[in-house]
C-alpha atoms as a PDB file:
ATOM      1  CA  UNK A   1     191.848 268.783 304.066  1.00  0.00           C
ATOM      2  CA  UNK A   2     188.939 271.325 304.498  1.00  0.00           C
ATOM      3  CA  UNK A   3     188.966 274.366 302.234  1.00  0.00           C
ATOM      4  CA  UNK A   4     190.973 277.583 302.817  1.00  0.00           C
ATOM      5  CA  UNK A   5     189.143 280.104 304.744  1.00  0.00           C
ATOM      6  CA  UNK A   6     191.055 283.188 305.670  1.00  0.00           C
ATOM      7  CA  UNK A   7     190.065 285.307 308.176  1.00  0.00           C
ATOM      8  CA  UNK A   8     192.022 289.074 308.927  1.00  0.00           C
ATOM      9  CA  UNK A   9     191.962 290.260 312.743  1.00  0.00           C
ATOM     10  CA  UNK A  10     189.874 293.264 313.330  1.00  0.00           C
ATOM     11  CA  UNK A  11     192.709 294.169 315.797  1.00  0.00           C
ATOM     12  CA  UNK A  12     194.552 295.507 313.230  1.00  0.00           C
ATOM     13  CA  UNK A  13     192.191 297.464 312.002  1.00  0.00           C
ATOM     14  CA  UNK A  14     191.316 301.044 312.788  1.00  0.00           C
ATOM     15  CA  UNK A  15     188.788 301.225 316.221  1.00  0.00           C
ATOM     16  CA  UNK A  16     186.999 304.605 315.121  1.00  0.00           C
ATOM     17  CA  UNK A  17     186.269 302.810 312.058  1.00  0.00           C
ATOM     18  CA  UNK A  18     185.222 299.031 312.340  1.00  0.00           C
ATOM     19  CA  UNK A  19     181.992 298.831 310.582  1.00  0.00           C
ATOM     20  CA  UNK A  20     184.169 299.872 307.261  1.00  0.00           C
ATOM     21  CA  UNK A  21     186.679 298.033 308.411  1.00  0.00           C
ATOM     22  CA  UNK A  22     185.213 294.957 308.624  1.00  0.00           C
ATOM     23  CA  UNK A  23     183.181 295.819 305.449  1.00  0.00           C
ATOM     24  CA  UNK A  24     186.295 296.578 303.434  1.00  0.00           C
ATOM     25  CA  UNK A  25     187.662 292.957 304.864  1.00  0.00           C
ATOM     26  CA  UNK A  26     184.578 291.374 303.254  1.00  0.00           C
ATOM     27  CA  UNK A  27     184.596 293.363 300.010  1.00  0.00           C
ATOM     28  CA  UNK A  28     188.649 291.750 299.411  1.00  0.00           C
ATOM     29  CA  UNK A  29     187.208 288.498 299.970  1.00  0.00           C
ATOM     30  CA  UNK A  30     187.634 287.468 303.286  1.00  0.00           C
ATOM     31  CA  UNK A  31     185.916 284.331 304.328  1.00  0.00           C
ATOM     32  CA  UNK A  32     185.534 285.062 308.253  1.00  0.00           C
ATOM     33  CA  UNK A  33     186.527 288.164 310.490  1.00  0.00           C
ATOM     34  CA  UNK A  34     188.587 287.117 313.498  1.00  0.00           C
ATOM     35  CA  UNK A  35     187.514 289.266 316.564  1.00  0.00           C
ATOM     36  CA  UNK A  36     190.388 289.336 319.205  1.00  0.00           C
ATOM     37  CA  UNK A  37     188.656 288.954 322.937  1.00  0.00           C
ATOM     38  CA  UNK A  38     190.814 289.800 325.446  1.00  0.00           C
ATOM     39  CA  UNK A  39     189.700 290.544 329.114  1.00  0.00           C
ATOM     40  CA  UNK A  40     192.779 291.888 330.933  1.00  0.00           C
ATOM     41  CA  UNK A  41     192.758 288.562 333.311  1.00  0.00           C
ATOM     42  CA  UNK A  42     194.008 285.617 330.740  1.00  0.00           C
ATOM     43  CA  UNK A  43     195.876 287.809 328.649  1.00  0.00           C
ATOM     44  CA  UNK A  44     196.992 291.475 329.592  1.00  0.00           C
ATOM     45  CA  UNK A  45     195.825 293.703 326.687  1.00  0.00           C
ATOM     46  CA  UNK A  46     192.218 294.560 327.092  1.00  0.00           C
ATOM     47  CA  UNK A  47     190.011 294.687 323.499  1.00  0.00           C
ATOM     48  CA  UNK A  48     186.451 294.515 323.255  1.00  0.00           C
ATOM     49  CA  UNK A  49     183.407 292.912 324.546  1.00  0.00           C
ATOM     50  CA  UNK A  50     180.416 291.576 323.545  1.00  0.00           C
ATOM     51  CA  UNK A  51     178.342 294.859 323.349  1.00  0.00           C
ATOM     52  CA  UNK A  52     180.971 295.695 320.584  1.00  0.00           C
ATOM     53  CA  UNK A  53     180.425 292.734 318.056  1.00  0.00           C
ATOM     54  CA  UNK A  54     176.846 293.364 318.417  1.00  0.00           C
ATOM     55  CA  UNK A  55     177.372 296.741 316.994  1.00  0.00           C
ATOM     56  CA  UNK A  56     179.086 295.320 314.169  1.00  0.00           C
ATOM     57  CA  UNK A  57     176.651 292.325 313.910  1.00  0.00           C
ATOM     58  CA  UNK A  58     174.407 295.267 313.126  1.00  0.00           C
ATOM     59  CA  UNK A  59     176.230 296.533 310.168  1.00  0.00           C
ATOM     60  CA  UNK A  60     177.114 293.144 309.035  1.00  0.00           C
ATOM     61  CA  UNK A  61     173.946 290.903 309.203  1.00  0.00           C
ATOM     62  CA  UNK A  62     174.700 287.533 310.164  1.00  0.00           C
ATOM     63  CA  UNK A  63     175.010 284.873 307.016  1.00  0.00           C
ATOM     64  CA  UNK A  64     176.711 287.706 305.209  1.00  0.00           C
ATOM     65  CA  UNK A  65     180.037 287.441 307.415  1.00  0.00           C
ATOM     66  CA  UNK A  66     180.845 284.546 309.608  1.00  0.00           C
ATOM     67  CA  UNK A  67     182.230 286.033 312.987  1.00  0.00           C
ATOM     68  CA  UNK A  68     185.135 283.870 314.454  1.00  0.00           C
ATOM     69  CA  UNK A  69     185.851 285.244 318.050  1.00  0.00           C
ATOM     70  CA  UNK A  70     188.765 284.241 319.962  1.00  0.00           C
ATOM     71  CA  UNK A  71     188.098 284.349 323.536  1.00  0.00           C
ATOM     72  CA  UNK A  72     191.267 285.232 325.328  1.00  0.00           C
ATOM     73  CA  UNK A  73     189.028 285.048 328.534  1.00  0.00           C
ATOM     74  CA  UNK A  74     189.550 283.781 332.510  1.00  0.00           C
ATOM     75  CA  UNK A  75     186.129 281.939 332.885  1.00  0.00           C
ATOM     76  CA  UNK A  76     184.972 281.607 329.225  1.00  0.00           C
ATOM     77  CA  UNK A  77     181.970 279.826 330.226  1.00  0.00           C
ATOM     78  CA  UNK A  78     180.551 283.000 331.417  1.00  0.00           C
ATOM     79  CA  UNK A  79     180.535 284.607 328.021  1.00  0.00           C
ATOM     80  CA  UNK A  80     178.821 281.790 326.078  1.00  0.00           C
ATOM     81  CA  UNK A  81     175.519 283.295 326.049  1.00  0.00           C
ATOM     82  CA  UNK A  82     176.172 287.087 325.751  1.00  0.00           C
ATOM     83  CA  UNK A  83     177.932 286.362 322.333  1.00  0.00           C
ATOM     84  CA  UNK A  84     176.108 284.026 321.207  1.00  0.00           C
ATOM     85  CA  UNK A  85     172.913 286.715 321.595  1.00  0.00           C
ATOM     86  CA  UNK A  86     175.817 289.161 319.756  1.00  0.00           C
ATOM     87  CA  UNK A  87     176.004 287.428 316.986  1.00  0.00           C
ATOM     88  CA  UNK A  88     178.964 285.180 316.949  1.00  0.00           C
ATOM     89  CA  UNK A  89     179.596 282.158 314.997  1.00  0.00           C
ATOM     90  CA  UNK A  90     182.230 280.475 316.343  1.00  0.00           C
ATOM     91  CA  UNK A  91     183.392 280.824 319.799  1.00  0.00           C
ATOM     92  CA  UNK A  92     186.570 279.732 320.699  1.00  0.00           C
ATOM     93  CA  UNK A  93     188.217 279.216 323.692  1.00  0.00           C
ATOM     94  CA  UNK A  94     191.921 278.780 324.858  1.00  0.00           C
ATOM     95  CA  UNK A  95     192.060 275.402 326.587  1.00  0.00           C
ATOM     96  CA  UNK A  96     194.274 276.765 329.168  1.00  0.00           C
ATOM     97  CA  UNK A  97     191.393 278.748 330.820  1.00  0.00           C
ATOM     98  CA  UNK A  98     188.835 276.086 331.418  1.00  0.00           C
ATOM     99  CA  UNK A  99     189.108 272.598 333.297  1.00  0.00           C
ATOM    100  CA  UNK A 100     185.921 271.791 331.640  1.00  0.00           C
ATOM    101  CA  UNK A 101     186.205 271.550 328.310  1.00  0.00           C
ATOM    102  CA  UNK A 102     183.607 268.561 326.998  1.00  0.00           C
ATOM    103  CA  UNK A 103     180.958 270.803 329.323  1.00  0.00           C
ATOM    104  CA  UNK A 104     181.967 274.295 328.013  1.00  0.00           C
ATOM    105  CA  UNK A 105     181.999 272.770 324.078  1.00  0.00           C
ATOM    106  CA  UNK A 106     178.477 271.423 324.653  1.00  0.00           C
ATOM    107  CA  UNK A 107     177.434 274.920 326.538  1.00  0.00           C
ATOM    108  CA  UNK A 108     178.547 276.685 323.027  1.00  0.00           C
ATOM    109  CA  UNK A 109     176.678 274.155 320.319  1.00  0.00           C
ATOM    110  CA  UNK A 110     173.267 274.826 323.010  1.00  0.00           C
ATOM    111  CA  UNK A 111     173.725 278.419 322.241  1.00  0.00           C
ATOM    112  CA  UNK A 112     173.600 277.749 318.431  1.00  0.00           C
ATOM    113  CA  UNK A 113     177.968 278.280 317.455  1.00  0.00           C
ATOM    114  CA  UNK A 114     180.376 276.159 316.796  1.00  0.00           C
ATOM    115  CA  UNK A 115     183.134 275.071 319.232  1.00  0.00           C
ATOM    116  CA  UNK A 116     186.477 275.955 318.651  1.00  0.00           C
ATOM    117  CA  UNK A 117     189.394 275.206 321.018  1.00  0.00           C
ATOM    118  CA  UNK A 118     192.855 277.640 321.073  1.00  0.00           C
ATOM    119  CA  UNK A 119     195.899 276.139 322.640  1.00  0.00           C
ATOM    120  CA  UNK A 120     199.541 278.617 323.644  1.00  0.00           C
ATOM    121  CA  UNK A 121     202.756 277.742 321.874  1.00  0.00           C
ATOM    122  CA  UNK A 122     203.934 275.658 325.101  1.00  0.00           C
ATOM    123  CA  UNK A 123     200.566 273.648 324.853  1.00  0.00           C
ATOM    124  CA  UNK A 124     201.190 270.507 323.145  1.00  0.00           C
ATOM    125  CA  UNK A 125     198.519 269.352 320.304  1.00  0.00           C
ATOM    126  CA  UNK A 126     197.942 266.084 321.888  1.00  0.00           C
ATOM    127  CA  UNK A 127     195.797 268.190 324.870  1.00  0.00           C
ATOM    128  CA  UNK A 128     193.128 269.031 322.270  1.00  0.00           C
ATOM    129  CA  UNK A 129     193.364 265.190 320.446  1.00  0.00           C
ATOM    130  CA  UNK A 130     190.241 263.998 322.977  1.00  0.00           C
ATOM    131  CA  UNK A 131     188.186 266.942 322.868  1.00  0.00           C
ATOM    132  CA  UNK A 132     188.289 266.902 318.614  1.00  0.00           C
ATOM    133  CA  UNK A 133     185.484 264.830 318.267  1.00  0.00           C
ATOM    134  CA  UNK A 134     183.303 267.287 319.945  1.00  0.00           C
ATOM    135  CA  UNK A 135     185.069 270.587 318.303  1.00  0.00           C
ATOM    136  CA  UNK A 136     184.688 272.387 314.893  1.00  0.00           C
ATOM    137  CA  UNK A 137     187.968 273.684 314.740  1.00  0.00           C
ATOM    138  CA  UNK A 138     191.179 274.235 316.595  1.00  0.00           C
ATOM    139  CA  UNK A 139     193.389 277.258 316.815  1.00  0.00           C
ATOM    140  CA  UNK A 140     197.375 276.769 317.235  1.00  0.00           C
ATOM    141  CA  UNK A 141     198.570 279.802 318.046  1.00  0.00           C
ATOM    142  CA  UNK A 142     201.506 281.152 316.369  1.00  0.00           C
ATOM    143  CA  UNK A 143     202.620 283.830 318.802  1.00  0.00           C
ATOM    144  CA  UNK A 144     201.967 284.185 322.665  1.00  0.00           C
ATOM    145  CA  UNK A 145     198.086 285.480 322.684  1.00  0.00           C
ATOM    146  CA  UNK A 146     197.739 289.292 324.191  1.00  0.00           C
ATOM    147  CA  UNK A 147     198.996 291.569 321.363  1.00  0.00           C
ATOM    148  CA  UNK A 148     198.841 291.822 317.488  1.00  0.00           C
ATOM    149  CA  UNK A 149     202.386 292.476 315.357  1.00  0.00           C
ATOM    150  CA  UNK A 150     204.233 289.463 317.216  1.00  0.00           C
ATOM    151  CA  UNK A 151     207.059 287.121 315.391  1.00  0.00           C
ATOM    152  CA  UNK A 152     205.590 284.403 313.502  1.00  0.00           C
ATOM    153  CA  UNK A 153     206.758 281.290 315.610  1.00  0.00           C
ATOM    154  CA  UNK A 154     207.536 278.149 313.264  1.00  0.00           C
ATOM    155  CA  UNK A 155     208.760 276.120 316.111  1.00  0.00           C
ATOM    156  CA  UNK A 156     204.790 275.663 316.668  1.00  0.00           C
ATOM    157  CA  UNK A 157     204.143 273.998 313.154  1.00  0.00           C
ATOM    158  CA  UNK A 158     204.857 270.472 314.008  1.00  0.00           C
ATOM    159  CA  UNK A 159     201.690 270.572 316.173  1.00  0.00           C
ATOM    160  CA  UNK A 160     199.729 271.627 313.259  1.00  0.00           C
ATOM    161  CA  UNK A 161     200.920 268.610 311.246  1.00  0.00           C
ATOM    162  CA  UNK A 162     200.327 266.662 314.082  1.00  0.00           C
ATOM    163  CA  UNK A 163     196.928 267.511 314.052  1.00  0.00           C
ATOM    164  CA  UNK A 164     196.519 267.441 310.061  1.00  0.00           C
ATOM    165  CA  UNK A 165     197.716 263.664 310.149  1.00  0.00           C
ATOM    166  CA  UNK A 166     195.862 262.465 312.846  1.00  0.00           C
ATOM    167  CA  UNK A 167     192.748 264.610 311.864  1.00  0.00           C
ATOM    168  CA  UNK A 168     192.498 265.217 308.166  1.00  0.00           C
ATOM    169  CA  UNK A 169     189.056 266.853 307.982  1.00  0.00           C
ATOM    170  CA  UNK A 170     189.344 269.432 311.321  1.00  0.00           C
ATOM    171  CA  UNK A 171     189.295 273.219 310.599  1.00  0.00           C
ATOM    172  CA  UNK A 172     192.925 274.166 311.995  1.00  0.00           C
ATOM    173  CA  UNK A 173     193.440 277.664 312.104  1.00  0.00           C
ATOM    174  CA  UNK A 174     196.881 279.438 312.796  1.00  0.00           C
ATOM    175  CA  UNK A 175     197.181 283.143 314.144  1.00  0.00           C
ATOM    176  CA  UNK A 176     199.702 285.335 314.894  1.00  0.00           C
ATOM    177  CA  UNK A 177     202.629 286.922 312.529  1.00  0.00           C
ATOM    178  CA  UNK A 178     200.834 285.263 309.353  1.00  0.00           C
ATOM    179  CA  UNK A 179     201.714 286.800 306.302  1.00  0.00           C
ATOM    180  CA  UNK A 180     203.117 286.575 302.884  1.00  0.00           C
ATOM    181  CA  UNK A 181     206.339 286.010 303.686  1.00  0.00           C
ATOM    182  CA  UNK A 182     205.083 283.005 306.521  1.00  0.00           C
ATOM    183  CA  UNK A 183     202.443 281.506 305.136  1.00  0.00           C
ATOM    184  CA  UNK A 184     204.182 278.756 303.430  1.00  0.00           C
ATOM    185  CA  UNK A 185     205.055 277.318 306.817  1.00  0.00           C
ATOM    186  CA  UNK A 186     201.845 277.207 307.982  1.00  0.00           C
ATOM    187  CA  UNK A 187     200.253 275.957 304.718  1.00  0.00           C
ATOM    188  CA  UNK A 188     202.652 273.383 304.159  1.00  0.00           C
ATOM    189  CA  UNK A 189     202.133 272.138 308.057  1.00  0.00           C
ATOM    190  CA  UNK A 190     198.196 271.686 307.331  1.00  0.00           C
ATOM    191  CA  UNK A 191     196.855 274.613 308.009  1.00  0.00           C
ATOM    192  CA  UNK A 192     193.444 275.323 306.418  1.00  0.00           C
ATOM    193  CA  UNK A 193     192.183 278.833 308.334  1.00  0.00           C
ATOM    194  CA  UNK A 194     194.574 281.775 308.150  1.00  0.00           C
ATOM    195  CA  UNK A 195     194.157 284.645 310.771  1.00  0.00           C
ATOM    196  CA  UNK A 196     196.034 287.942 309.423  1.00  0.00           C
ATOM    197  CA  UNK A 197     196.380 291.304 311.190  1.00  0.00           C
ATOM    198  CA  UNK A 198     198.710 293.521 309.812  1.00  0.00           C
ATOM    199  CA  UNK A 199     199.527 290.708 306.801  1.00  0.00           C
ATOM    200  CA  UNK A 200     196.043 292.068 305.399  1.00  0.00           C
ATOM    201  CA  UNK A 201     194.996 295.446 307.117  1.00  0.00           C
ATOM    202  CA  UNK A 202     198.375 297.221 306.518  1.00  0.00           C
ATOM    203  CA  UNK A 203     199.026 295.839 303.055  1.00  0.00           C
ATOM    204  CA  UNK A 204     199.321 297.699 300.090  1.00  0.00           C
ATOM    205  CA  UNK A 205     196.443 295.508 298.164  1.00  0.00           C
ATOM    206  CA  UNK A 206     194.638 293.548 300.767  1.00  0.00           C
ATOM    207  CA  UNK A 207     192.648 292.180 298.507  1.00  0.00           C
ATOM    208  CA  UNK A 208     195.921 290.389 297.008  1.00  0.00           C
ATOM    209  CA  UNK A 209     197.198 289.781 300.087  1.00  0.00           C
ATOM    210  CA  UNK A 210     193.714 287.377 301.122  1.00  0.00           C
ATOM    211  CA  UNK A 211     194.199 285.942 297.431  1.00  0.00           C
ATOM    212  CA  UNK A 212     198.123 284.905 298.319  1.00  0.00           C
ATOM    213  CA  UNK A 213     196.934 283.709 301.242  1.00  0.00           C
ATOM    214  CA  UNK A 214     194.612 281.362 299.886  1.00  0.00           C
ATOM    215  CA  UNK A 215     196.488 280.166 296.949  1.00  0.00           C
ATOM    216  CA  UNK A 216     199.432 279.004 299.442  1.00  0.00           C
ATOM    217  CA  UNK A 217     196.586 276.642 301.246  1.00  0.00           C
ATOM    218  CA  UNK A 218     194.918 275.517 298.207  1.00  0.00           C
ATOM    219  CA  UNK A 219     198.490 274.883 296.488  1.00  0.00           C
ATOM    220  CA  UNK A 220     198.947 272.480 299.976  1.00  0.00           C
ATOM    221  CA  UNK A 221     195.518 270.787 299.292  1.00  0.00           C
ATOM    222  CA  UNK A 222     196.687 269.875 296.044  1.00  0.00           C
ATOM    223  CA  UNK A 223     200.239 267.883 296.817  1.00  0.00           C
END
């Protein structure tokens, strides 16, 4: 099982304030910064665009954070390059909102990121099993994708394991309602990349909250 890498949402962070935002993230030893894409179309909330990670590409020079943007996008093959020339570092795209998948995967590694594939709770796992050995990670979602603060959903954890068993060394990364008091589930499934909003923003410590997030994967890696 790959390492723990645990990566707080910039959605729950403060929008008049994301270059220390995302700076504070780093300083409490987060691995990645998730950045929440959402276009209005795929999903209803509307977030940022690419114009906006290359501001904070620009405060946060690239091989000092690793950028993780989840593209909650109609027609993500249209975005490739205008993130790519942002600064992203992973671009990853909800299965449901492509019919190409093996051509949009190969469109991202051309553009220098790695591939990552998100599928809904209703999705099953075995949707993603083909396109795996082309991907660098896979997202289960955890809540329905469109809006931060939802209810953790455990019903979706038997897809992680599914995908731990079949694919030992994938990055599988879980987001939505992660926190303290969930991330046993999700560790315990096979879950390796954590994405926290409020679990890590709005806590007390957040640099204890990214440490108790980590220790429940590595405790996993070592049963």
């Amino acid at each position: 099982m790959p390492e723990a890498k645990i990566a707080p949402s910039i959605l729950a962070g403060d929008f008049a304030n994301l270059e220390y935002e995302c700076k504070r993230m780093m300083k409490c030893g987060s691995d990645w910064l998730h950045i929440d894409i959402m276009d209005g179309h795929f999903v209803p909330n509307l977030t940022i665009g690419a114009p906006v990670v290359t501001c904070i590409r620009g405060a946060l020079p690239k091989g000092d954070s690793f950028f993780d943007c989840h593209m909650m996008v109609s027609d993500p093959e249209r975005w490739v390059d205008d993130f790519a020339k942002a600064g992203s570092d992973l671009y990853c795209f909800h299965y449901e909102a492509t019919t190409e998948h093996e051509a949009l995967i190969d469109k991202i590694h051309a553009a220098g990121m790695r591939a990552g594939c998100a599928i809904k709770p209703k999705t099953p796992a075995s949707a993603v099993f083909d396109l795996v050995p082309k991907l660098d990670m896979v997202l289960v979602m955890t809540v329905e994708p469109g809006f931060g603060g939802q209810k953790f959903m455990r019903d979706c954890m038997p897809k992680v394991e599914a995908l731990r068993l079949k694919f030992p060394e994938l990055d599988i990364e879980v987001d939505g309602g992660l926190s303290i008091d969930t991330i046993d589930f999700a560790a315990d499934a096979g879950a390796n990349v954590i994405v926290a909003g409020t679990g890590v923003f709005r806590a007390q410590d957040p640099q204890e909250a990214i440490a108790a997030l980590r220790t429940a994967v590595n405790k996993r890696q070592l049963k």
